[in-house]
Protein backbone atom coordinates (compact mmCIF):
# COMPACT_ATOMS: atom_id res chain seq x y z
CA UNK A 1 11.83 -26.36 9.28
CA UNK A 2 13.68 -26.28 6.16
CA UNK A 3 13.79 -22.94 3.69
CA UNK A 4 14.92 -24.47 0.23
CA UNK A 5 11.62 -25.42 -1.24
CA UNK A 6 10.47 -21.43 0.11
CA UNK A 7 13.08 -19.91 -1.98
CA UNK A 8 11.89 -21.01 -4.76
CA UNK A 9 9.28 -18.31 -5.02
CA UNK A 10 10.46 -16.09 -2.63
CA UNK A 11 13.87 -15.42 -5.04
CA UNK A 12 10.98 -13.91 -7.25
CA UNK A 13 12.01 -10.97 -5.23
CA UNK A 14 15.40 -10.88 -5.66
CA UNK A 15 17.57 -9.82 -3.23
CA UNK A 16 15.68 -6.44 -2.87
CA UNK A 17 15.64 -4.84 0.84
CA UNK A 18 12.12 -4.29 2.44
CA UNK A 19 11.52 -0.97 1.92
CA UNK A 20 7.95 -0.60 2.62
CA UNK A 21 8.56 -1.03 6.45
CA UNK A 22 10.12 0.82 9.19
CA UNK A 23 13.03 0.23 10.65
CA UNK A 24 11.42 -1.16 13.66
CA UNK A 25 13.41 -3.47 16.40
CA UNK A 26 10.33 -5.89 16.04
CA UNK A 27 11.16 -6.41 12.45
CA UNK A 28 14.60 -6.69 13.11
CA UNK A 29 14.35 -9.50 15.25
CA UNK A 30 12.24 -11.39 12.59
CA UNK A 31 14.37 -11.23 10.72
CA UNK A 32 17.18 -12.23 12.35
CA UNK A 33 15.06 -14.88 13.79
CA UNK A 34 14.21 -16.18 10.34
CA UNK A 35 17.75 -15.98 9.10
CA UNK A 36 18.33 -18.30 12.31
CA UNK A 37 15.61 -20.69 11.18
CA UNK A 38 13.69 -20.10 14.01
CA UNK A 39 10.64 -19.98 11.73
CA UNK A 40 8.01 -20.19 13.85
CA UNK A 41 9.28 -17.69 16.63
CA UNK A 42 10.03 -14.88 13.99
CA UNK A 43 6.32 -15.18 13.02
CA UNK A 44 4.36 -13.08 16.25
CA UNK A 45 7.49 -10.26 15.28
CA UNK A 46 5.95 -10.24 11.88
CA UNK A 47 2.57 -10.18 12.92
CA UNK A 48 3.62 -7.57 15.31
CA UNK A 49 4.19 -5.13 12.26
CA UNK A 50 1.72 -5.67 10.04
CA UNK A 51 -0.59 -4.75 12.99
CA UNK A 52 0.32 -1.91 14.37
CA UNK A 53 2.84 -0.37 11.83
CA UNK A 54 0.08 -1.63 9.18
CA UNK A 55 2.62 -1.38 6.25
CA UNK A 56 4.57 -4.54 4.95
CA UNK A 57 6.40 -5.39 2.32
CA UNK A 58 5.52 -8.58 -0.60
CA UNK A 59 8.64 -10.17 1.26
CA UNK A 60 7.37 -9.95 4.58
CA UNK A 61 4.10 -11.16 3.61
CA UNK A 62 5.56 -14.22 1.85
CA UNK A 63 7.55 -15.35 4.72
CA UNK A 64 4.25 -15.13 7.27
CA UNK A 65 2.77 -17.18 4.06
CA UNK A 66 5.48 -19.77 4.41
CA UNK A 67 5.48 -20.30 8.40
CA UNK A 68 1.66 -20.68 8.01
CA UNK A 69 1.41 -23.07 5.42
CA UNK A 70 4.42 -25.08 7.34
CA UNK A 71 1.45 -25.19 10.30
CA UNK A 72 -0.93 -26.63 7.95
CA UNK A 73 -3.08 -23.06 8.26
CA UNK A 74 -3.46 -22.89 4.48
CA UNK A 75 -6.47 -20.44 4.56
CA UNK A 76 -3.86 -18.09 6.49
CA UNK A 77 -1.00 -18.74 4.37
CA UNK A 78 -3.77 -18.12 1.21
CA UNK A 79 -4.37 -14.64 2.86
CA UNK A 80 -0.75 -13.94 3.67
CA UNK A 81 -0.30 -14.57 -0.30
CA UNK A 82 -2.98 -12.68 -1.64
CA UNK A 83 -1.85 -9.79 0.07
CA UNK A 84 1.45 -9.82 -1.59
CA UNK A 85 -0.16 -10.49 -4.60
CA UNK A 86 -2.58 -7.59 -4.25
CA UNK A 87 0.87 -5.19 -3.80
CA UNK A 88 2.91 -6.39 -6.24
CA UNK A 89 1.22 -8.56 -8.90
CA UNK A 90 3.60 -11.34 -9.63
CA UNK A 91 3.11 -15.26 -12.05
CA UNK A 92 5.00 -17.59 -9.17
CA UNK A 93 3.25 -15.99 -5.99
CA UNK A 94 -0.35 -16.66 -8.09
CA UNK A 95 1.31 -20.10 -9.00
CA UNK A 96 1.67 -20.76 -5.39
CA UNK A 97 -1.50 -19.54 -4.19
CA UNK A 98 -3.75 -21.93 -7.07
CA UNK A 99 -1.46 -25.03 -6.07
CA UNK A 100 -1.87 -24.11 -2.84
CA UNK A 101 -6.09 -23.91 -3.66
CA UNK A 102 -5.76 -27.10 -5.82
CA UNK A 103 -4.44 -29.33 -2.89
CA UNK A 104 -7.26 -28.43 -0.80
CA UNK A 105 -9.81 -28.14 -3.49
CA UNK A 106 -10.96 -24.35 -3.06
CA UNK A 107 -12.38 -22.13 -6.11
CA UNK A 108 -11.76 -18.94 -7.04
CA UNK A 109 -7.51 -19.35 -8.12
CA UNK A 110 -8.04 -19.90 -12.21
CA UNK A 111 -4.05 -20.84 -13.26
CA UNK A 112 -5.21 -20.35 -17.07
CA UNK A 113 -3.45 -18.44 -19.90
CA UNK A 114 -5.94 -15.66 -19.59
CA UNK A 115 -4.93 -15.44 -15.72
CA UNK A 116 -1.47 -15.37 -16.31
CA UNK A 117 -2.00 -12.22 -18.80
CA UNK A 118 -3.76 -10.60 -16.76
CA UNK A 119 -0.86 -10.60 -13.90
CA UNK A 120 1.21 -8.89 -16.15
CA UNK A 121 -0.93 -6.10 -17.19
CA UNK A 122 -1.73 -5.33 -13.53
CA UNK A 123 2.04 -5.49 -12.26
CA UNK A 124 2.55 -3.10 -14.93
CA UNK A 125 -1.04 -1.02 -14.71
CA UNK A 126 0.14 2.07 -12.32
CA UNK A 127 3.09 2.48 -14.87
CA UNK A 128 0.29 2.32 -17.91
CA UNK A 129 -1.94 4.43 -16.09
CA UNK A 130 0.70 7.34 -15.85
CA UNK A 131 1.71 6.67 -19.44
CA UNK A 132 -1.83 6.96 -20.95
CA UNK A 133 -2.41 9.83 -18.76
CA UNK A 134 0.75 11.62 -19.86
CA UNK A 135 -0.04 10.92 -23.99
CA UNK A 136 -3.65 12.57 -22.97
CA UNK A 137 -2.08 15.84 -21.25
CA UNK A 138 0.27 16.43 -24.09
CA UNK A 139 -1.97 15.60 -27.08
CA UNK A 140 -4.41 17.83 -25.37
CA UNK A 141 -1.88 20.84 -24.88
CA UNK A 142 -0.58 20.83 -28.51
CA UNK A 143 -3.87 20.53 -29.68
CA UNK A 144 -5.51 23.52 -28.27
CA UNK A 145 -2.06 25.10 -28.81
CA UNK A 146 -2.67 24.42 -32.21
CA UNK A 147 -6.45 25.18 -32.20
CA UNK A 148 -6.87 25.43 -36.15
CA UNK A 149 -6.12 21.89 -36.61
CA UNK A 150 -8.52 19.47 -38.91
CA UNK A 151 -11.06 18.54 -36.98
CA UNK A 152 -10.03 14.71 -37.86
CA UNK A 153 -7.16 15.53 -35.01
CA UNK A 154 -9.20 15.97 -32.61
CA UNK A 155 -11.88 13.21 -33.41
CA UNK A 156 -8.69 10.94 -33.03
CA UNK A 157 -7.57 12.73 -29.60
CA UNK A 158 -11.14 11.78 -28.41
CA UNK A 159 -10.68 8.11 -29.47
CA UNK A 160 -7.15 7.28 -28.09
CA UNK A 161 -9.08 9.24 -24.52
CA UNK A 162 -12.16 6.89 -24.74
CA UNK A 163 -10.05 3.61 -26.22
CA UNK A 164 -7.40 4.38 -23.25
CA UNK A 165 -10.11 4.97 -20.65
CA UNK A 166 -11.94 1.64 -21.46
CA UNK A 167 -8.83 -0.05 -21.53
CA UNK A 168 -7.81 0.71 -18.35
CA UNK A 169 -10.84 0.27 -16.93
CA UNK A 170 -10.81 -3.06 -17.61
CA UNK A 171 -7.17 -3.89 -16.40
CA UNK A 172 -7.54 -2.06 -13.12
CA UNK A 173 -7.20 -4.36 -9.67
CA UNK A 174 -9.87 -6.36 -9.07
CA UNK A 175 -11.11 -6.17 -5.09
CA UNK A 176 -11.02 -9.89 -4.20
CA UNK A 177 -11.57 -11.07 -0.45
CA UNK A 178 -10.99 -14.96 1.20
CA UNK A 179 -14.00 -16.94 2.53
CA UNK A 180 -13.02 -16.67 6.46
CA UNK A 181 -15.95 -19.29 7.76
CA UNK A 182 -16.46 -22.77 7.14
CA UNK A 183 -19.62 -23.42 5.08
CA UNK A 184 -20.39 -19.93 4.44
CA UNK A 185 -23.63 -18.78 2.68
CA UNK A 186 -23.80 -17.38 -0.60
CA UNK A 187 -26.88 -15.81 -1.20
CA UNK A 188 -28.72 -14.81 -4.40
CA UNK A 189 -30.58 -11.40 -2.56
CA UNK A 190 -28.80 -9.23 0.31
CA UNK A 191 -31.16 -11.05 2.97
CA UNK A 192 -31.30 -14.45 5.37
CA UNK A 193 -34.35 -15.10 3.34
CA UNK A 194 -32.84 -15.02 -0.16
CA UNK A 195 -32.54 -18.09 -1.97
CA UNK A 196 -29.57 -19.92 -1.19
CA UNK A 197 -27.01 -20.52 -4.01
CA UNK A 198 -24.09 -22.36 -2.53
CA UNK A 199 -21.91 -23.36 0.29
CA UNK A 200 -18.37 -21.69 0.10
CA UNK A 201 -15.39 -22.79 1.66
CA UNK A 202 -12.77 -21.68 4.04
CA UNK A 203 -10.02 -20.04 1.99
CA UNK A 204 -12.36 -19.82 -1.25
CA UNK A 205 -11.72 -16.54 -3.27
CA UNK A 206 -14.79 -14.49 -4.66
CA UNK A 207 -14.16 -11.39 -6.52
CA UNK A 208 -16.11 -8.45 -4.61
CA UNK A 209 -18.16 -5.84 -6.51
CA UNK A 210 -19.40 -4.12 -4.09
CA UNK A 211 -20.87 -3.47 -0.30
CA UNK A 212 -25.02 -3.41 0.86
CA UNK A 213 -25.30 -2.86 4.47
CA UNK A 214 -24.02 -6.03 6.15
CA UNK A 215 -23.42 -7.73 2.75
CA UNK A 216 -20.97 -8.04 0.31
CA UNK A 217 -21.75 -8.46 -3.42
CA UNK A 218 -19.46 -11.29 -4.93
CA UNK A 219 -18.86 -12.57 -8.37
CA UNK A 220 -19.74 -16.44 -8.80
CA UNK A 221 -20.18 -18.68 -11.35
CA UNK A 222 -20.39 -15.34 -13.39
CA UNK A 223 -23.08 -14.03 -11.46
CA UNK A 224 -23.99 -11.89 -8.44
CA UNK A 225 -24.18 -13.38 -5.27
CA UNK A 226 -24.08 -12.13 -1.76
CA UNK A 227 -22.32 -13.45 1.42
CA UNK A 228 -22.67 -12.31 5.08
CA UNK A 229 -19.84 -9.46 6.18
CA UNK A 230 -17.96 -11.52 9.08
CA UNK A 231 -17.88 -14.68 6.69
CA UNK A 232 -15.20 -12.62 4.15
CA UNK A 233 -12.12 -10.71 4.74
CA UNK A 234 -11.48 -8.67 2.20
CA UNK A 235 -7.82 -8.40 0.91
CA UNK A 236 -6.08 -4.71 0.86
């Protein structure tokens, strides 16, 4: 199997060295089998790590993505990609995850403006987080340093707290998971005898917002819904 039309995304990683795993001789040999082009055999090495080291790397990830789709497992190489995604939020790995949805006519993979904004306020998020947080600690300090302030100083302190809050709140990661049976259930009630909404997909993406005993609670068609346990796998 050829690699050129793979680098094309994966060089959205530069030439950085996988840092997030251990130097392990399982990885090694993936590596060196996937330098080699043996594709296919470097992907049980691969597997082999995420498993039982359970730590990866976006590159890592993105190469199990490419040997999968090569298969024709596209729900696989969907899950391969939204775990990369999920660690380091990036425009071309979404790109190739909704083109990847498009050709096999799955939901849940917008590749709008909106979308694309959104990517780069989470890659950036942890980095905003610590920012805000750091503003908040050292307004706070001079402020009660300074305790005879105008009160107008403080009702501002309180704003940029609640405004930065809010704001962060709404940018923070989003728990998504993959629909991992064919026509799965989506139900409008945590219960077999709820009415029945739809039939998702295998690969489908649902936005989860929370867990009810066997159930998960999933955003669709901007509503709740609920779909059986086994029939998602949640991406972390």
């Amino acid at each position: 199997m050829k690699k050129a039309l793979f680098f094309s995304f994966l060089a959205l990683l530069g030439s950085q060295p996988i840092l997030a795993q251990k130097d392990t001789e399982a990885l090694q040999k993936a590596d060196s089998l996937f330098a080699a082009d043996s594709i296919e055999a470097a992907y049980p090495f691969y597997r082999q790590v995420l498993r039982q080291q359970k730590v990866y790397s976006p590159r890592m990830l993105l190469r199990m993505a490419y040997v999968q789709e090569g298969l024709g497992h596209y729900p696989a190489a969907l899950y391969y990609l939204s775990l990369a995604q999920a660690r380091q939020p990036r425009r071309s790995t979404w790109a190739k995850m909704a083109s990847l949805a498009q050709r096999h006519r799955l939901t849940g993979y917008p590749d709008s403006w909106r979308q694309q904004l959104r990517i780069v306020f989470r890659r950036y998020y942890y980095r905003l987080l610590q920012a805000a947080l750091l503003v908040a600690v050292v307004g706070g300090t001079v402020l009660w340093l300074r305790r005879r302030e105008r009160r107008g100083w403080w009702v501002a302190y309180a704003a940029y707290v609640l405004a930065t809050a809010a704001f962060l709140n709404l940018l923070r990661p989003e728990r998504s998971g993959l629909v991992a049976r064919s026509r799965a259930a989506l139900m409008a009630g945590p219960s077999p005898g709820a009415t029945w909404l739809t039939t998702a997909a295998v690969g489908d993406r649902l936005v989860v917002l929370g867990k009810q005993d066997v159930w998960y609670r999933v955003r669709w068609q901007g509503k709740d819904a609920y779909i059986r346990q086994h029939d998602l796998l949640e991406v972390q």
